[in-house]
Protein backbone atom coordinates (compact mmCIF):
# COMPACT_ATOMS: atom_id res chain seq x y z
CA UNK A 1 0.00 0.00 0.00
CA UNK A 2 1.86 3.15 -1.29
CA UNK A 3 0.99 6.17 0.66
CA UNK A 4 0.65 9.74 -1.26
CA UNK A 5 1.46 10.86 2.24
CA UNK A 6 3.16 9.94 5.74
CA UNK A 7 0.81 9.51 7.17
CA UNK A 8 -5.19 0.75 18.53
CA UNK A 9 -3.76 -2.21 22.27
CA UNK A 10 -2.01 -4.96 21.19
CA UNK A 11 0.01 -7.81 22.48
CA UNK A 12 3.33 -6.48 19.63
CA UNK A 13 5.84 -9.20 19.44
CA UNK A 14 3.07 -11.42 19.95
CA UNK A 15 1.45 -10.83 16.78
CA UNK A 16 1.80 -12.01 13.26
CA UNK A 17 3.37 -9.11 11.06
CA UNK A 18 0.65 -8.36 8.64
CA UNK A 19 1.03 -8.83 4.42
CA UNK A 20 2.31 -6.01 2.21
CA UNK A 21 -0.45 -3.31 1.96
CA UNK A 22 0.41 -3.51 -2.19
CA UNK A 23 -1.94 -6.07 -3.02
CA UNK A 24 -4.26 -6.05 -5.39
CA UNK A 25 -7.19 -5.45 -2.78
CA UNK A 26 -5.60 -2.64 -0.76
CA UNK A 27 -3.96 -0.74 -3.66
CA UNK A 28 -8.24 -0.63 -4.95
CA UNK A 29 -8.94 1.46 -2.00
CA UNK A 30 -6.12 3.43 -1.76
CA UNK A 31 -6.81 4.51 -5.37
CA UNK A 32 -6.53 8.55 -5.19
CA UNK A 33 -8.83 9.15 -8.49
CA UNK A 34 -5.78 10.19 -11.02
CA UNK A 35 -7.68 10.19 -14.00
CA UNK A 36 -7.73 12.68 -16.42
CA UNK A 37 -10.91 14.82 -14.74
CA UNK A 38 -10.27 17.91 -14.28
CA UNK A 39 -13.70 19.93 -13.06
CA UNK A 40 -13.49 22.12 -10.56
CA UNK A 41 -14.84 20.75 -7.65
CA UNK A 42 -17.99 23.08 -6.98
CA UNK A 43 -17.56 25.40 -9.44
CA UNK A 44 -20.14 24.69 -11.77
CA UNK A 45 -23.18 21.94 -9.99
CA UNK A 46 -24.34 21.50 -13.33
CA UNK A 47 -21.55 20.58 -15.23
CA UNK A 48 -22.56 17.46 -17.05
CA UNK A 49 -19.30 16.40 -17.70
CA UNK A 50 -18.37 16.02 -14.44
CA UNK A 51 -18.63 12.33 -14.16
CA UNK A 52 -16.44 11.69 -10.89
CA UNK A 53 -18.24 13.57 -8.43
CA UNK A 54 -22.00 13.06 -7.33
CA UNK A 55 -23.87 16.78 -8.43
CA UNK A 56 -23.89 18.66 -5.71
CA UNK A 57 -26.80 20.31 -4.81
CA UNK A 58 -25.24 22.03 -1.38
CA UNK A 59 -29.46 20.63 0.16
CA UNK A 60 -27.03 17.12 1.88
CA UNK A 61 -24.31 16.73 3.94
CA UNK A 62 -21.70 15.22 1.30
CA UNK A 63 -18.97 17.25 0.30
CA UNK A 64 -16.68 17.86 -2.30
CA UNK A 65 -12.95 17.71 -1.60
CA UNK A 66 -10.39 19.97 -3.43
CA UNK A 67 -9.16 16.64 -4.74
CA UNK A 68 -12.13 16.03 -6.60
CA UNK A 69 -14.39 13.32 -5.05
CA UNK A 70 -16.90 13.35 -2.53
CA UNK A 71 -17.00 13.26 1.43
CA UNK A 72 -20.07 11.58 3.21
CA UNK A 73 -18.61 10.46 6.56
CA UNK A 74 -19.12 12.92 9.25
CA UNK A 75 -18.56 11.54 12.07
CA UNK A 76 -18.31 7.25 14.17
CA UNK A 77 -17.33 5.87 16.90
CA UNK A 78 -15.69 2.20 16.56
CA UNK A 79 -14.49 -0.57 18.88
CA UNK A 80 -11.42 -2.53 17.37
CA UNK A 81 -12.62 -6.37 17.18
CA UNK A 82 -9.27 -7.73 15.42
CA UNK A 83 -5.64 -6.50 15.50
CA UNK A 84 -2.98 -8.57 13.51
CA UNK A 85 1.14 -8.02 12.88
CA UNK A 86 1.48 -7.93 9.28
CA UNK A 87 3.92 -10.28 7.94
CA UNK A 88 7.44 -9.04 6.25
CA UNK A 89 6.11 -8.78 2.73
CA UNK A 90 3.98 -6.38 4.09
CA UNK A 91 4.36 -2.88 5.42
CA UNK A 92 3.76 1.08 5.04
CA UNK A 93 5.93 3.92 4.20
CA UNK A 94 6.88 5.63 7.55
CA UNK A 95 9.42 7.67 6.31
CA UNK A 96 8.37 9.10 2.88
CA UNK A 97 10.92 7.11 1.02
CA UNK A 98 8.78 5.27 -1.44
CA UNK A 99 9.75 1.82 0.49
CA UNK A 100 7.01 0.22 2.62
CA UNK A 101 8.76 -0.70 6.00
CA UNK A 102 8.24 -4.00 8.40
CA UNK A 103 10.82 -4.59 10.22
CA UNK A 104 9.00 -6.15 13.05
CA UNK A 105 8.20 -9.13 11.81
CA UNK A 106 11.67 -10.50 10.64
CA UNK A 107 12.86 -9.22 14.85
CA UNK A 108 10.43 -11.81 15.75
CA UNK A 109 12.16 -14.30 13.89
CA UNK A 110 15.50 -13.19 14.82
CA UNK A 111 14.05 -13.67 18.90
CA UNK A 112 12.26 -16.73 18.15
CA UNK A 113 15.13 -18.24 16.73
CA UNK A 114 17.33 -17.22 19.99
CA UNK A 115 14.98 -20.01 22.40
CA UNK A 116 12.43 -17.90 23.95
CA UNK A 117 10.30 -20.49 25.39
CA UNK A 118 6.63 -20.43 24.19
CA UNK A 119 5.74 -19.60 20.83
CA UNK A 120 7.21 -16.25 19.81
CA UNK A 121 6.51 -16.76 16.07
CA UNK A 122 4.20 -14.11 14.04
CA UNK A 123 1.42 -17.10 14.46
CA UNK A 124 1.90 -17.63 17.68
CA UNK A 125 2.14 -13.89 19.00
CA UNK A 126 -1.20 -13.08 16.72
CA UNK A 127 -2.99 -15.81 18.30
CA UNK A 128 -2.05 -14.31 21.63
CA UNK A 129 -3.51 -10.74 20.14
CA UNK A 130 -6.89 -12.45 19.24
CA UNK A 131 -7.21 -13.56 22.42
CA UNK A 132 -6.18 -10.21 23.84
CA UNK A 133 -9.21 -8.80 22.20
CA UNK A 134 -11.75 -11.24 21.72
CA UNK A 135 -11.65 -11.64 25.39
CA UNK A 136 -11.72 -7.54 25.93
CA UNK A 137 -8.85 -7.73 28.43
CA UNK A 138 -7.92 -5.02 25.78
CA UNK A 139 -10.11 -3.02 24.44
CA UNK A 140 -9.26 0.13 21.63
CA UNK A 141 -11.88 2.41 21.43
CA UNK A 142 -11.88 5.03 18.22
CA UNK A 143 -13.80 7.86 17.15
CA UNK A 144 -13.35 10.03 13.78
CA UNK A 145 -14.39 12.91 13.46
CA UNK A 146 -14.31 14.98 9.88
CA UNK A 147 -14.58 18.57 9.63
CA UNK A 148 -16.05 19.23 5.15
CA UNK A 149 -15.05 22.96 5.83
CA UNK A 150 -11.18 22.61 6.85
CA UNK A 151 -11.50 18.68 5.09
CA UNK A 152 -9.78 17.65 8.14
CA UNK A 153 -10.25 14.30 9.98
CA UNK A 154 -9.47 13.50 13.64
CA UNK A 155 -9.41 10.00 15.12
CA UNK A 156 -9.19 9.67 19.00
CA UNK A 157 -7.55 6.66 19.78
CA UNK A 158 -8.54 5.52 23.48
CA UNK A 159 -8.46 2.42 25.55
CA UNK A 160 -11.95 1.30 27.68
CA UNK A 161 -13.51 -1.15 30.07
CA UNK A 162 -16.80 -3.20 30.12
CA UNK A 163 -19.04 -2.52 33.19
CA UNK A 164 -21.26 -4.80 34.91
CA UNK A 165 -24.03 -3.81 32.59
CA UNK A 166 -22.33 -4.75 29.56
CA UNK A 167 -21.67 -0.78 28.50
CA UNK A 168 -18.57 0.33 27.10
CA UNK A 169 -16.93 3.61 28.90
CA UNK A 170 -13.61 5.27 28.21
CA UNK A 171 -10.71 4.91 30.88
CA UNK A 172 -10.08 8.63 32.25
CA UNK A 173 -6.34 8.22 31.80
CA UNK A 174 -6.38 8.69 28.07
CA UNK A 175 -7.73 11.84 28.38
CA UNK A 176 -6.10 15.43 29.59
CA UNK A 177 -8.10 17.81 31.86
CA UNK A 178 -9.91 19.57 29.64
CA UNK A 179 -11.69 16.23 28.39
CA UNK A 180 -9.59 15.97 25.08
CA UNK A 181 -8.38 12.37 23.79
CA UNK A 182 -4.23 12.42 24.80
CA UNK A 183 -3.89 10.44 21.39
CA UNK A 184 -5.22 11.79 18.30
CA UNK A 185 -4.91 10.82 14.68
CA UNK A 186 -4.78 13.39 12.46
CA UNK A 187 -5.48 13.63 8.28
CA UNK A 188 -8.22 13.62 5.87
CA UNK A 189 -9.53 11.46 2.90
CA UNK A 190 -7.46 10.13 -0.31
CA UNK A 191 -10.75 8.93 -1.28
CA UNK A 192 -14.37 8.88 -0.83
CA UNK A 193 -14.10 6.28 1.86
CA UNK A 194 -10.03 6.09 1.79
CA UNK A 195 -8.54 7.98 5.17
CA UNK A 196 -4.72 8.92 6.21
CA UNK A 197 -3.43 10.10 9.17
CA UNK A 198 -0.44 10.86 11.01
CA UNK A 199 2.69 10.85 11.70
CA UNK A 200 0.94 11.25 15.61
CA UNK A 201 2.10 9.14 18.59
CA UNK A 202 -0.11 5.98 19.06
CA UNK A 203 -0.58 3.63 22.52
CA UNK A 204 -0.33 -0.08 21.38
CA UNK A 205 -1.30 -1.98 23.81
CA UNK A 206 -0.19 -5.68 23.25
CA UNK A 207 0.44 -9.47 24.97
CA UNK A 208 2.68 -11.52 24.47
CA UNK A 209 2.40 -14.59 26.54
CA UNK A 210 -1.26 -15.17 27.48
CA UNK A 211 -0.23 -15.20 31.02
CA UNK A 212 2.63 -12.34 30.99
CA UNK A 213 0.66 -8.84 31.66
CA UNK A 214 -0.53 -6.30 29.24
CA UNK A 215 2.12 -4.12 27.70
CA UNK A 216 1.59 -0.42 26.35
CA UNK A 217 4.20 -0.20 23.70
CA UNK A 218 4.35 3.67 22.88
CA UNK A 219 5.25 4.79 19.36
CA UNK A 220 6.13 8.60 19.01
CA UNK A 221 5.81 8.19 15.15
CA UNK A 222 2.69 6.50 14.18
CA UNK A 223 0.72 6.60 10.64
CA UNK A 224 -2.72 5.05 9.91
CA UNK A 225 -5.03 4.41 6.93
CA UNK A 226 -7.81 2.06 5.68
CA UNK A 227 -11.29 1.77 4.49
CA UNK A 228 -14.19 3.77 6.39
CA UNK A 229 -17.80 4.67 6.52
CA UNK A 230 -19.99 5.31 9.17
CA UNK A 231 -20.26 1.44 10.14
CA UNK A 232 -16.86 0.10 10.42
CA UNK A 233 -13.20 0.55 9.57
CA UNK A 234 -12.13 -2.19 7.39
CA UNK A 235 -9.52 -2.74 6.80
CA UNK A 236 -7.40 -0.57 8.25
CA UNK A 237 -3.42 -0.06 8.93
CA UNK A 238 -1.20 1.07 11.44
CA UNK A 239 2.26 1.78 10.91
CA UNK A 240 4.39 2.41 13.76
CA UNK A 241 8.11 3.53 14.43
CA UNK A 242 8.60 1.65 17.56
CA UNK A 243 12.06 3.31 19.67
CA UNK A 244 14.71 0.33 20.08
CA UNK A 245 14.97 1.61 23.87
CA UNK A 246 11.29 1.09 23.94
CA UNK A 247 11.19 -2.86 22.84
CA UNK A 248 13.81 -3.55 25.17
CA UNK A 249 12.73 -1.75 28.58
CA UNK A 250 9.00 -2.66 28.13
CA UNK A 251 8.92 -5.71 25.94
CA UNK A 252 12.24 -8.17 25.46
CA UNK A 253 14.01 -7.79 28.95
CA UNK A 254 10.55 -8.08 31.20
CA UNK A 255 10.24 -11.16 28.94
CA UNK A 256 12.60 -12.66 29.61
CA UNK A 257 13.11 -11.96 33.41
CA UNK A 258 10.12 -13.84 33.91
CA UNK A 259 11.33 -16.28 32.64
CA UNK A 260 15.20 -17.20 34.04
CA UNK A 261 14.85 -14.62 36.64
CA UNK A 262 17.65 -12.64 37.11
CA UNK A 263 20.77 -14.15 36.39
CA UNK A 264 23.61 -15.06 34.09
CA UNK A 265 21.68 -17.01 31.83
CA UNK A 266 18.90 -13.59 31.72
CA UNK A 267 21.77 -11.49 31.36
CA UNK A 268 23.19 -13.57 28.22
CA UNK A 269 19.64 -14.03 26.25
CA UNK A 270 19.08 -9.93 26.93
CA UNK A 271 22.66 -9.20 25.28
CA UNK A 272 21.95 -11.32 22.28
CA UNK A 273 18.28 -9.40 22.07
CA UNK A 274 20.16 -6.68 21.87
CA UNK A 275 21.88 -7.08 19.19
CA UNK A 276 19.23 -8.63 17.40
CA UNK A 277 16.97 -5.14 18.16
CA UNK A 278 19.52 -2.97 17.45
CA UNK A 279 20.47 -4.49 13.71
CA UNK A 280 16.64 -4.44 13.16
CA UNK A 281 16.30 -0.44 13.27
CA UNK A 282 15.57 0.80 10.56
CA UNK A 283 14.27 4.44 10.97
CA UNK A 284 15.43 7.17 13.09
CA UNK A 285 13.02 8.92 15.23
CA UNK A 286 14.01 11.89 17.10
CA UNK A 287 17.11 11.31 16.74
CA UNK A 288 16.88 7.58 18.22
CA UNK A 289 16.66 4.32 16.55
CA UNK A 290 13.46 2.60 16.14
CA UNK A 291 12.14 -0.41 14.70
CA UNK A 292 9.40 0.15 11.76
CA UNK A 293 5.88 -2.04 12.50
CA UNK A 294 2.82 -2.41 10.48
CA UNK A 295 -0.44 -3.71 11.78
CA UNK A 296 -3.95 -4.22 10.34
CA UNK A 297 -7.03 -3.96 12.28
CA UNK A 298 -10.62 -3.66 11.75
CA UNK A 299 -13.24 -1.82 13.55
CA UNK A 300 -16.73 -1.87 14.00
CA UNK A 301 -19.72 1.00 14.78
CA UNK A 302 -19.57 1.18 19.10
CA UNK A 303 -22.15 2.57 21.11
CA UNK A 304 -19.41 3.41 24.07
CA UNK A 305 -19.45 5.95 26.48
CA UNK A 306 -16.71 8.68 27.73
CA UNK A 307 -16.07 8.70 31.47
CA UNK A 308 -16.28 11.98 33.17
CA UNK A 309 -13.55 13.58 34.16
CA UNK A 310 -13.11 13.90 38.02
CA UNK A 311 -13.68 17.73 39.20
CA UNK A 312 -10.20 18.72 40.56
């Protein structure tokens, strides 16, 4: 999937690496309209010629985007039912170089291979994910919001828990005092129904052993894109530059503490790690070396609620 531009919790090296977004499915809905047309959007509603965009009659919501094609989404809120690691032959530009990048899923390999016991393979690690969010001990909460003036869209990325009633309702920590999402996406439409956003930072919350707690793997360079409408992202990709520092503090070296303990043989497995993490970066962000992943996810229409904030 070739991005025009750079542009939820998971259980990361515990998921399979998902399949280059450049196959024949995804590169359909990336499809930017680059035919010849060249109306000018609005300019003339009834210009019979105009055969890409629907007439606009300014008496419905849908708008007409500079680019040429029409906007119906306004705004959805969405709970993520499946999260996936794409697989090496599989990725998304995070650096505006024209090369999709992945490099996730050959680090699991290069881990796997060292003896972690359990399965650390891409099947094995997206198995674990399923689980993760099948069962809701993870849940990823989304809502997009587009703005036809500005033609900007805004995805809140949050994470939520399931009361006693069933209802959905935000957890107050992803959100700042004045009742704003911490994490936002933000972008517009390639498309009619074809959204990117980013680069933003993204939470991905992620398992790795079924038994081993949740971990929040934090990405300060994060893209996303996929198929919308009011009823459900699908599919949709994440992309995330994931900080070397960051896969060995919160993922590799808890890992494997729990399971030699501390200790020489712990202190050998997290030294090879290393060096397996370290020749896996493949980006720079902020100066720091990071380690490119690329996820794909779908979500689904969610009638969740936002927690109050406590009065200070």
């Amino acid at each position: 999937m070739q991005r025009a531009t750079i542009t939820l919790c998971l259980a990361l090296l515990g998921s399979a690496a998902c399949t280059s977004a450049t196959d024949a499915t995804d590169k359909d809905v990336v499809d930017t309209d680059t035919d010849a047309d060249s109306d000018t959007v609005d300019s003339d509603t009834t210009d019979t010629t105009d055969t890409d965009t629907v007439a606009d009659t300014d008496t419905d919501t849908d708008t007409d985007t500079d680019a040429g094609f029409t906007v119906s989404f306004t705004n959805a809120r969405y709970k993520v039912d499946s999260l996936e690691i794409l697989p090496a032959t599989r990725g998304i530009d995070l650096d505006n170089d024209g090369t999709e990048d992945n490099a996730i899923a050959g680090l699991i390999a290069a881990i796997s291979a060292l003896g972690l016991p359990g399965d650390f393979t891409l099947a094995g690690i997206n198995s674990n994910i399923d689980e993760l969010i099948l069962e809701e001990r993870a849940i990823v909460l989304l809502e997009a919001r587009y703005d036809s003036t500005t033609e900007a869209l805004v995805v809140d990325v949050v994470q939520g828990e399931r009361h006693e009633d069933l209802s959905l309702w935000t957890l107050p920590e992803f959100y700042d005092a004045s009742g704003d999402a911490i994490e936002q996406l933000h972008g517009g439409f390639t498309a009619a129904d074809y959204y990117e956003t980013g680069p933003d930072s993204l939470t991905i919350p992620l398992q790795f052993y079924p038994d081993e707690p949740l971990i929040q793997i934090s990405s300060p360079h994060a893209l996303s894109e996929g198929t919308i409408s009011t009823s459900s992202i699908d599919p949709g990709f994440i992309g995330a530059a994931i900080p070397t520092a960051v896969i060995m503090d919160d993922i590799v070296t808890p890992l494997v503490l729990s399971f030699y303990g501390p200790g020489t043989t712990a202190d050998g497995f997290i030294n090879l790690a290393r060096l397996a993490v370290n020749g896996a970066a493949d980006l720079q962000v902020g100066g720091q070396p990071a380690v490119s992943g690329a996820f794909r996810f779908t979500a689904h229409q969610s009638d969740w609620s936002v927690t109050p904030q406590p009065i200070p």
